[in-house]
N, C-alpha and C. Protein backbone atom coordinates (compact mmCIF):
# COMPACT_ATOMS: atom_id res chain seq x y z
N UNK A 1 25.23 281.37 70.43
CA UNK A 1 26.03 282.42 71.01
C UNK A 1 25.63 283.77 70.40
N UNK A 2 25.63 285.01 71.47
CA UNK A 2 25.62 286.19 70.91
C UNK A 2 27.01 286.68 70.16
N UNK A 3 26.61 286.97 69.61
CA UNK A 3 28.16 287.81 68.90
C UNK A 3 27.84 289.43 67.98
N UNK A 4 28.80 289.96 68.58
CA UNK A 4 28.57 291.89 68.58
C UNK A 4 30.13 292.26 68.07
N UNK A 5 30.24 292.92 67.39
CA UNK A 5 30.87 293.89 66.56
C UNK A 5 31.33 294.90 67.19
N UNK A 6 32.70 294.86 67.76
CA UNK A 6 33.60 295.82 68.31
C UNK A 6 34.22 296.96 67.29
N UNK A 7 34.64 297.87 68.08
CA UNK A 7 35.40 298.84 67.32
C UNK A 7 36.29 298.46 66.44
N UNK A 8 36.87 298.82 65.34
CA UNK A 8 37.83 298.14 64.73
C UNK A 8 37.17 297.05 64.09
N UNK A 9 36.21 296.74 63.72
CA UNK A 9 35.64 295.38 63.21
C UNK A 9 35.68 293.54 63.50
N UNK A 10 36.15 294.03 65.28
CA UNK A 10 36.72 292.38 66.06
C UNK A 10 35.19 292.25 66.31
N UNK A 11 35.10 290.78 66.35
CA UNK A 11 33.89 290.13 66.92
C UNK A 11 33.79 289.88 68.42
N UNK A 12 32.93 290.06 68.74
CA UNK A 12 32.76 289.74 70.69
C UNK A 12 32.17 288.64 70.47
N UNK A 13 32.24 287.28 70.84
CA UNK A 13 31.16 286.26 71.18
C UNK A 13 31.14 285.98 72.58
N UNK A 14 29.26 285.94 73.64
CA UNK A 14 28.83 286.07 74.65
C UNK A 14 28.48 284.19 74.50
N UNK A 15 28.73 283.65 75.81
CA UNK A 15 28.13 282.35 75.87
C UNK A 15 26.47 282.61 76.55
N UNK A 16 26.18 281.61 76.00
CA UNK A 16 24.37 281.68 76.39
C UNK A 16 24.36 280.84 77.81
N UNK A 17 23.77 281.91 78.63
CA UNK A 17 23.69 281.44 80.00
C UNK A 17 22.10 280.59 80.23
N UNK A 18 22.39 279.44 81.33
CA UNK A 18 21.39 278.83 81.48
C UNK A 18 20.10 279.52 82.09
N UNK A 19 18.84 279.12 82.24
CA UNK A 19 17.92 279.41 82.43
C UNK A 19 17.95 279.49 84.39
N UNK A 20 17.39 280.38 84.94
CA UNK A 20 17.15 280.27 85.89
C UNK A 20 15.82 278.84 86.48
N UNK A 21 16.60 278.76 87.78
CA UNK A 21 15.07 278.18 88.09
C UNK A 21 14.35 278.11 89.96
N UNK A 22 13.95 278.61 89.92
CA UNK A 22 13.37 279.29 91.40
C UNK A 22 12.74 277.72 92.57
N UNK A 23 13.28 277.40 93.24
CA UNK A 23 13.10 276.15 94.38
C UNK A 23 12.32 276.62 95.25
N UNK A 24 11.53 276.13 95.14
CA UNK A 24 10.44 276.71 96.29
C UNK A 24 11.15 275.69 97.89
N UNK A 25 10.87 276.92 99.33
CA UNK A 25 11.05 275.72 99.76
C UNK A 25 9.75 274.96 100.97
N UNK A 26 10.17 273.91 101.36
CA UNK A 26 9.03 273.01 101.60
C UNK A 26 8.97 273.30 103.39
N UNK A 27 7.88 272.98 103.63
CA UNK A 27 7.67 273.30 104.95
C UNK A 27 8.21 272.58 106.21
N UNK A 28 8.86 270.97 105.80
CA UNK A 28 8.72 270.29 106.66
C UNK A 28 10.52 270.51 106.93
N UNK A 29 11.34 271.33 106.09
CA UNK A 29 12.33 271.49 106.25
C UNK A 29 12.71 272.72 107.52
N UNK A 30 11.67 273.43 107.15
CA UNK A 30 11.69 275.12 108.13
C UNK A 30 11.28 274.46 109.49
N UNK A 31 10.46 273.64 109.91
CA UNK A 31 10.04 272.82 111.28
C UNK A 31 11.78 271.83 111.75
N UNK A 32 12.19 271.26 110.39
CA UNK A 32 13.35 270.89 111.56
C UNK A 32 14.64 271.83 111.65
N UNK A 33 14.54 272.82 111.03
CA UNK A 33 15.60 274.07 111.08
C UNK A 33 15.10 274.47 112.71
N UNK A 34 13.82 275.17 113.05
CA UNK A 34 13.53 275.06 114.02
C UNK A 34 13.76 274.83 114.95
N UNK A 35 13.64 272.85 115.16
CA UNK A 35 13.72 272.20 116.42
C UNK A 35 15.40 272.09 116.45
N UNK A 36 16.25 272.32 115.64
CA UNK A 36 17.65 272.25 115.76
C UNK A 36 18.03 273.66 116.31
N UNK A 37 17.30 274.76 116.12
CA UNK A 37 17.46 276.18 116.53
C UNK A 37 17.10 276.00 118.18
N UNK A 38 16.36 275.45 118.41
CA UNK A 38 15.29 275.31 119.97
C UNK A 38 16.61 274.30 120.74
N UNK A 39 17.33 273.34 120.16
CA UNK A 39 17.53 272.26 120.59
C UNK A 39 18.91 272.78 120.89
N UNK A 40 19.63 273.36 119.77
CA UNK A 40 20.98 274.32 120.15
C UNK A 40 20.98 275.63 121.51
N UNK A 41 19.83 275.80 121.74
CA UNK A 41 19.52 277.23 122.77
C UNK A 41 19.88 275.94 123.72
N UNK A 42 19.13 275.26 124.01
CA UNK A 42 18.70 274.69 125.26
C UNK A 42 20.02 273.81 125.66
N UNK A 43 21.22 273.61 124.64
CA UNK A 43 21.71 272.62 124.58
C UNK A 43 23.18 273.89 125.30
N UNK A 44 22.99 274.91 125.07
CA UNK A 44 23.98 276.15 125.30
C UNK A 44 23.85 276.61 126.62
N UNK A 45 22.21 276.46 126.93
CA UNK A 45 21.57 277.16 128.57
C UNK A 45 22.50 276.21 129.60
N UNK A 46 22.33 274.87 129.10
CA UNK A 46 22.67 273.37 130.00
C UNK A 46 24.39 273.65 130.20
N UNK A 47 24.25 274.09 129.45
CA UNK A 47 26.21 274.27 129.40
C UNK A 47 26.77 275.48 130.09
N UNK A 48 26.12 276.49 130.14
CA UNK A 48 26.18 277.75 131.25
C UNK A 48 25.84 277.30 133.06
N UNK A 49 25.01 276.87 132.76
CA UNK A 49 24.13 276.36 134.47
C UNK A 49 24.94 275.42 134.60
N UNK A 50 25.55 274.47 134.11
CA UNK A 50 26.75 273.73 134.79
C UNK A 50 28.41 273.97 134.76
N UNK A 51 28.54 275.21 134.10
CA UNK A 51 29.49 275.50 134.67
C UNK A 51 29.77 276.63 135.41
N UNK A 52 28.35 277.37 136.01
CA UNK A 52 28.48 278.21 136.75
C UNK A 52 27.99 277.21 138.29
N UNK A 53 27.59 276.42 138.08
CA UNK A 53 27.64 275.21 139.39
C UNK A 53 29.02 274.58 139.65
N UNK A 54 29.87 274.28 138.56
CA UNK A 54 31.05 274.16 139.03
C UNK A 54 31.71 275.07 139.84
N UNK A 55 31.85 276.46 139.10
CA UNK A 55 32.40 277.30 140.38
C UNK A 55 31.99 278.44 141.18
């Protein structure tokens, strides 16, 4: 722990924070983000065109 010296002679103690760590991300995840992006449009179009055929 850090610890620093306040006015008046009180101690501050800081907890030690963990280390970062950076996730790269992988490609085969961004392809099915994708086909769920493509698959939601098309799945929204189908749902307009039949209910403008209903009335």
């Amino acid at each position: 722990m850090q610890v620093t010296e306040e006015e008046g002679g009180r101690l501050n103690a800081f907890a030690r924070e963990p280390r970062m760590e950076v996730i790269a991300e992988k490609g085969s995840s961004n392809a099915n983000t994708r086909l769920l992006l493509i698959g939601g449009a098309v799945l929204v179009t189908c749902l307009i065109i039949v209910r403008i055929a209903i009335s």
